[in-house]
Protein backbone atom coordinates (compact mmCIF):
# COMPACT_ATOMS: atom_id res chain seq x y z
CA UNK A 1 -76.44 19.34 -20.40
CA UNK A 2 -74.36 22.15 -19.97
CA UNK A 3 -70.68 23.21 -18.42
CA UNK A 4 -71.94 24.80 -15.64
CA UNK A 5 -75.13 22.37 -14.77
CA UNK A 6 -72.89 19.11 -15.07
CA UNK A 7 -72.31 17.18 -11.81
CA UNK A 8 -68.85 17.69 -9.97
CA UNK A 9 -67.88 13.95 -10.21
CA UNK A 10 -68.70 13.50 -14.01
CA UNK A 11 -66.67 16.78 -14.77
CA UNK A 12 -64.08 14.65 -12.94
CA UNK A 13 -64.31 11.60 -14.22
CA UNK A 14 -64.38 14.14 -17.47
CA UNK A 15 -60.96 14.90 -16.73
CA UNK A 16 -59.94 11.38 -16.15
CA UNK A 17 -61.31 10.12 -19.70
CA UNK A 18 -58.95 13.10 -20.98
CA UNK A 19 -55.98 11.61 -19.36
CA UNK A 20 -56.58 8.09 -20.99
CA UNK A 21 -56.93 9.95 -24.44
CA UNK A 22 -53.50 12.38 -23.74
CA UNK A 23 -51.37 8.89 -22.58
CA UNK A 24 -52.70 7.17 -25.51
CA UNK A 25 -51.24 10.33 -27.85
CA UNK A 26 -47.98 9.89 -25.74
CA UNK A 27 -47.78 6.34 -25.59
CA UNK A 28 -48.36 6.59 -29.36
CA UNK A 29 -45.43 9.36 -30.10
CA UNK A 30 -43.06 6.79 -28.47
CA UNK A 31 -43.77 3.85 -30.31
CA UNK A 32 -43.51 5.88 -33.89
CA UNK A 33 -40.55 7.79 -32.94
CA UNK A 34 -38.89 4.46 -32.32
CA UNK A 35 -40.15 3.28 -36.02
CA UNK A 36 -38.83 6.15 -37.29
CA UNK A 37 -35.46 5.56 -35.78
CA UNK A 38 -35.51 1.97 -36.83
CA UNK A 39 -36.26 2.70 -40.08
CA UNK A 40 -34.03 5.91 -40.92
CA UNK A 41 -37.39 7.70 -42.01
CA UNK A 42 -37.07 11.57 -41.61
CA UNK A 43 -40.87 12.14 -42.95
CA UNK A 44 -42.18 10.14 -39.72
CA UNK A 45 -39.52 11.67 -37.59
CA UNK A 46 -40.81 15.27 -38.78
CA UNK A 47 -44.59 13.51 -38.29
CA UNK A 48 -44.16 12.74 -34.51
CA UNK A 49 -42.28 16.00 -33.47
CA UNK A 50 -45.57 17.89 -35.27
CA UNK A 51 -47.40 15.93 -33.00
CA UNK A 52 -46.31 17.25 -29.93
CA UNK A 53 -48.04 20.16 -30.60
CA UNK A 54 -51.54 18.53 -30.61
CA UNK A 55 -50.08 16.56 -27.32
CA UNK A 56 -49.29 19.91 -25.62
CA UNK A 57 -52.57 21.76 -26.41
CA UNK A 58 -54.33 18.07 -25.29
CA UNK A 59 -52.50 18.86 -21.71
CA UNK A 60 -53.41 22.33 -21.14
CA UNK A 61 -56.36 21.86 -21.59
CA UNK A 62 -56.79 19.06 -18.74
CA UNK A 63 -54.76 21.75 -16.61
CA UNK A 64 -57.14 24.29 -17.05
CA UNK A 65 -60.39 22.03 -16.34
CA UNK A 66 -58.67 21.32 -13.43
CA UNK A 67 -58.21 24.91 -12.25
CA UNK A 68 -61.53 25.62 -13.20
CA UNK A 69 -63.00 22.65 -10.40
CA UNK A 70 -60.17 23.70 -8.21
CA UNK A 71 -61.68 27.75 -8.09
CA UNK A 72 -65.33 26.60 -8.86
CA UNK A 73 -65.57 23.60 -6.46
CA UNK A 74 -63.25 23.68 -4.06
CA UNK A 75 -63.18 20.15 -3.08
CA UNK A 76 -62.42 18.44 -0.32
CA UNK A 77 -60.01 15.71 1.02
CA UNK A 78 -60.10 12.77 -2.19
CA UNK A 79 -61.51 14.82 -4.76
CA UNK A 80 -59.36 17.47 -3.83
CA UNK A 81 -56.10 15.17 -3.89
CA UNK A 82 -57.57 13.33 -6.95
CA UNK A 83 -57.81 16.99 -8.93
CA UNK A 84 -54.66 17.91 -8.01
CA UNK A 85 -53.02 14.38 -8.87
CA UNK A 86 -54.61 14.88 -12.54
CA UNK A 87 -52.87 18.22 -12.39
CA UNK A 88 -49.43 16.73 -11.79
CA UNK A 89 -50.06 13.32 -14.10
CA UNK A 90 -50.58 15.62 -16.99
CA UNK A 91 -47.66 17.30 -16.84
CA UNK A 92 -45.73 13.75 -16.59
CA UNK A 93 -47.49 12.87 -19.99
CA UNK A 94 -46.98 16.10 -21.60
CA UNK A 95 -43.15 15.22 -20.78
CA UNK A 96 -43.47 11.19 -22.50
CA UNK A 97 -44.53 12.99 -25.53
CA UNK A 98 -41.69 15.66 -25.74
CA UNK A 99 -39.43 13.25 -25.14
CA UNK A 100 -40.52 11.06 -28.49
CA UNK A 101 -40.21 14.22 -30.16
CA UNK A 102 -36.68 14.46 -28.72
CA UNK A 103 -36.22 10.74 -29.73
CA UNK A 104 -36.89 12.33 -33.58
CA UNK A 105 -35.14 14.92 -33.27
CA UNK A 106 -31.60 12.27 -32.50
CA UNK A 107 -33.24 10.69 -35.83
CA UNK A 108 -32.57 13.19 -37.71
CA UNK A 109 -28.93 13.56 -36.19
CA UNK A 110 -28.46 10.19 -36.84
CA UNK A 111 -29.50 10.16 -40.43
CA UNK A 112 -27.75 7.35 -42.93
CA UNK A 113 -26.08 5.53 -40.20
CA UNK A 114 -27.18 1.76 -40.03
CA UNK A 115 -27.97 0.42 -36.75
CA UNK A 116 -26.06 -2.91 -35.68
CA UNK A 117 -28.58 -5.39 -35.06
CA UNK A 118 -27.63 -5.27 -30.92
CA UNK A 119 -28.13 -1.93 -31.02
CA UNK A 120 -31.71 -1.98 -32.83
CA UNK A 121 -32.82 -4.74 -30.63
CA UNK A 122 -32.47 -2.76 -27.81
CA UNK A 123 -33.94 -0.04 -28.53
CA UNK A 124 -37.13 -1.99 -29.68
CA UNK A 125 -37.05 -3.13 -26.35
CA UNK A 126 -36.52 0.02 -24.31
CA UNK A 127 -39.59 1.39 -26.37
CA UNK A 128 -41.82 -1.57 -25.30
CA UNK A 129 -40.83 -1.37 -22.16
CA UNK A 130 -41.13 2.06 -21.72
CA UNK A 131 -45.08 2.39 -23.36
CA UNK A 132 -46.03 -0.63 -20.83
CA UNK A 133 -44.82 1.16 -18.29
CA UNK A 134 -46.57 4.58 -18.99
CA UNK A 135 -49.90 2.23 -19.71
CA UNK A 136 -49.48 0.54 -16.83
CA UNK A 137 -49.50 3.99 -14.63
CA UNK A 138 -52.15 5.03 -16.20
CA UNK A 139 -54.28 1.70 -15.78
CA UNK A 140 -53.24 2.57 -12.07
CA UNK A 141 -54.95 5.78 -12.17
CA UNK A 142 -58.27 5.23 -13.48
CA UNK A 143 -58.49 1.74 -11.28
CA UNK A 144 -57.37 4.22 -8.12
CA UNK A 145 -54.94 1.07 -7.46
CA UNK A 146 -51.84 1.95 -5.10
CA UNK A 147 -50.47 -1.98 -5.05
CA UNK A 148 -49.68 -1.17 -9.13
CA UNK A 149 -48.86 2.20 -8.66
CA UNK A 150 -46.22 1.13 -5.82
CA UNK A 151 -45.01 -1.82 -8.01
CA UNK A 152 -43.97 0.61 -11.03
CA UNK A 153 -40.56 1.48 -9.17
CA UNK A 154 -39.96 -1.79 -9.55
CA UNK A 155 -41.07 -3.01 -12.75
CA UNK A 156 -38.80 0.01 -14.12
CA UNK A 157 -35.74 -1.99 -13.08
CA UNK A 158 -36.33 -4.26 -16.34
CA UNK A 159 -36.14 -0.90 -18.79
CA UNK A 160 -33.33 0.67 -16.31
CA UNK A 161 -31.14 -3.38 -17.09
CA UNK A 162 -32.18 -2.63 -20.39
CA UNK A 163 -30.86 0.59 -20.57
CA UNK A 164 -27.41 -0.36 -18.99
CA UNK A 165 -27.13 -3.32 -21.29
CA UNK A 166 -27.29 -0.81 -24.33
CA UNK A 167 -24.65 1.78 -23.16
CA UNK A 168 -22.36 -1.04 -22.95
CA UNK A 169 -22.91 -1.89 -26.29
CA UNK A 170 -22.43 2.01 -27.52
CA UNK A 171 -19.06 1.39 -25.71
CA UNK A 172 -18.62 -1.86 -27.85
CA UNK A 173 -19.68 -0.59 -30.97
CA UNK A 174 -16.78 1.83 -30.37
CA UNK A 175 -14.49 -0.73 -30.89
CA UNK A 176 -16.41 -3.44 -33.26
CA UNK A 177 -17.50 -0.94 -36.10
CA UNK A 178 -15.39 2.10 -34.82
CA UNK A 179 -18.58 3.97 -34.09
CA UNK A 180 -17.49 7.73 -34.10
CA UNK A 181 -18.34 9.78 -30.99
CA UNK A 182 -21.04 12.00 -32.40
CA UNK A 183 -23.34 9.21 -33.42
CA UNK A 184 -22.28 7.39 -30.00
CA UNK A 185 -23.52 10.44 -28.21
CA UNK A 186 -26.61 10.83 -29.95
CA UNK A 187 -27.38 7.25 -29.28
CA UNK A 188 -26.75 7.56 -25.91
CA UNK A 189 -29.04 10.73 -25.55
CA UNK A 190 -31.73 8.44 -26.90
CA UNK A 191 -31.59 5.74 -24.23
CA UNK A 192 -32.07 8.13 -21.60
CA UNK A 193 -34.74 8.91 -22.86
CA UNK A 194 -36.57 5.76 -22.91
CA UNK A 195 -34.98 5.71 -19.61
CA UNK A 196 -36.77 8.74 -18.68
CA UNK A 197 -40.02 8.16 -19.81
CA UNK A 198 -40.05 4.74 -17.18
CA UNK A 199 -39.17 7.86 -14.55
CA UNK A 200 -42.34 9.37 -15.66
CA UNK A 201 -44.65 6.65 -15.36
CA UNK A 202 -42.99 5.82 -11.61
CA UNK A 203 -43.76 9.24 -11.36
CA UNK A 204 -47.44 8.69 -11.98
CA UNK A 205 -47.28 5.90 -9.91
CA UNK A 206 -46.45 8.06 -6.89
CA UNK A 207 -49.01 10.83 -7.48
CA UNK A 208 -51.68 7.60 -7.62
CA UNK A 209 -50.32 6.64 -4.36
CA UNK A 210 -50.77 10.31 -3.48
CA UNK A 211 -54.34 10.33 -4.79
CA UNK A 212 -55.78 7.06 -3.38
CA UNK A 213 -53.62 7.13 0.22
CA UNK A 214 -52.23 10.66 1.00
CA UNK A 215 -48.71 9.23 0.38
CA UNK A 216 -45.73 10.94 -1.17
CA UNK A 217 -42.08 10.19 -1.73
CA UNK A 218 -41.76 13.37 0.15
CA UNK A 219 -43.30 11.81 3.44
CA UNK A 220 -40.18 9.47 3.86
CA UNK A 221 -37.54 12.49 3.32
CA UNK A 222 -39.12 14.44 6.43
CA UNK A 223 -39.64 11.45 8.66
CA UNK A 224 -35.84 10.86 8.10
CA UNK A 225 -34.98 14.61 8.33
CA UNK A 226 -37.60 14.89 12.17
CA UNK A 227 -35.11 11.48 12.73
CA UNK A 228 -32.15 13.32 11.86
CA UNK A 229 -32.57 16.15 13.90
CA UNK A 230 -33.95 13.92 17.17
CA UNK A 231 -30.28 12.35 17.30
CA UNK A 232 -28.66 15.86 16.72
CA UNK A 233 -31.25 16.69 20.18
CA UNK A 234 -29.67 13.53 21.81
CA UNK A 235 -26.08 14.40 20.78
CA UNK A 236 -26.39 17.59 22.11
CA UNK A 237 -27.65 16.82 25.09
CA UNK A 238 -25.04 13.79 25.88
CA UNK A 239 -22.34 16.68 24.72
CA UNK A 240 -23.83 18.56 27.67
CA UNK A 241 -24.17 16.63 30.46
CA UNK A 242 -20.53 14.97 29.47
CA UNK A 243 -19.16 18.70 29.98
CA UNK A 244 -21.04 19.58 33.55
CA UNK A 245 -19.44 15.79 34.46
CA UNK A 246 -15.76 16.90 33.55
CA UNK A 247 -16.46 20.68 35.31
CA UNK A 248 -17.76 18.89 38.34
């Protein structure tokens, strides 16, 4: 069958079957960076940030098969909302797998300097965290499941604890092996962004929300902004009739 004679819904569910395969690449870059950076290696280091490149060309492709259903299509209400939340999930993955290459990339930096076993622990831990995470969004997706995709936000507080727990010990390490402040920075680059990547996947989690119920963070914002400016209406008004009762 070709291109143009396949049905609309299995060219989505098309696109879909592409996103499982690009978070798998991501989810993937993450866990080897963090090898890499456990184990001092500069060849698997160099490996993963070669990768991205395959990761990136995985994602544009996704984009423009969803352009193409978007101009071709033009669909309606959930498909339409469902194309356009594949549209901003890819991007979020494309992200996960620049930031392993960025984890790589502090490898490097941090060449010949041994870990303290605190130190490694954590970051074994903010990798684990952060790939179940990025699964998890993704299991969201395909299963069009809001309750997971609300829950991400917080399941993310375990990796954000996480995260805290191993800047203080960057600050410790400062005083228990006099870690110098160029390593210290690079380290701390590095936890943000494991850090980051759990945004990402909360990220997903909203666009599934998005997808399946119309919802988006920004929803909240402008009820709270039409709130904001209803009591500047009521201030105004008790400002008013407060001045005609001190004329009178």
């Amino acid at each position: 069958m070709s291109e143009l004679t396949r049905p609309f819904h299995v060219e989505l569910d098309a696109i879909g079957s592409d996103i499982v395969t690009l978070a798998a690449y991501s989810t993937e870059a993450v866990s080897r960076a963090t090898q890499a950076l456990l184990d001092g290696s500069l060849t698997e280091a160099q490996q993963v940030i070669d990768q991205d490149d395959a990761i990136d060309a995985a994602a544009i492709a996704i984009e423009e098969e969803c352009q193409r259903l978007l101009a071709l299509q033009q669909p309606m209400a959930g498909d339409l909302r469902k194309i356009l939340s594949s549209l901003w999930i890819t991007t979020e993955l494309e992200r996960v797998g620049d930031l392993a290459s960025n984890i790589c990339k502090g490898t490097r930096r941090l060449f010949g300097m041994q870990l303290i076993p605190r130190l490694r622990g954590q970051i074994a831990e903010m990798s684990e965290e952060a790939v179940r995470l990025t699964r998890l969004s993704v299991d969201a997706f395909i299963e069009s499941d809001s309750g997971l995709a609300a829950a991400l936000d917080d399941i993310d507080d375990r990796l954000d604890a996480t995260h805290r727990a191993y800047v203080q010990s960057i600050f410790e390490a400062g005083i228990e092996v006099k870690l110098e402040t160029q390593p210290a920075v690079q380290l701390a680059l590095i936890g943000r962004y494991y850090e980051r990547i759990g945004d990402h996947a909360v990220n997903i989690g909203e666009r599934v929300r998005y997808m399946v119920d119309g919802w988006t963070p920004e929803h909240a914002g402008a009820a709270r902004e039409r709130e904001r400016k209803r009591l500047d209406v009521t201030r105004t008004e008790v400002q008013s009739l407060s001045q005609e009762d001190t004329v009178t």
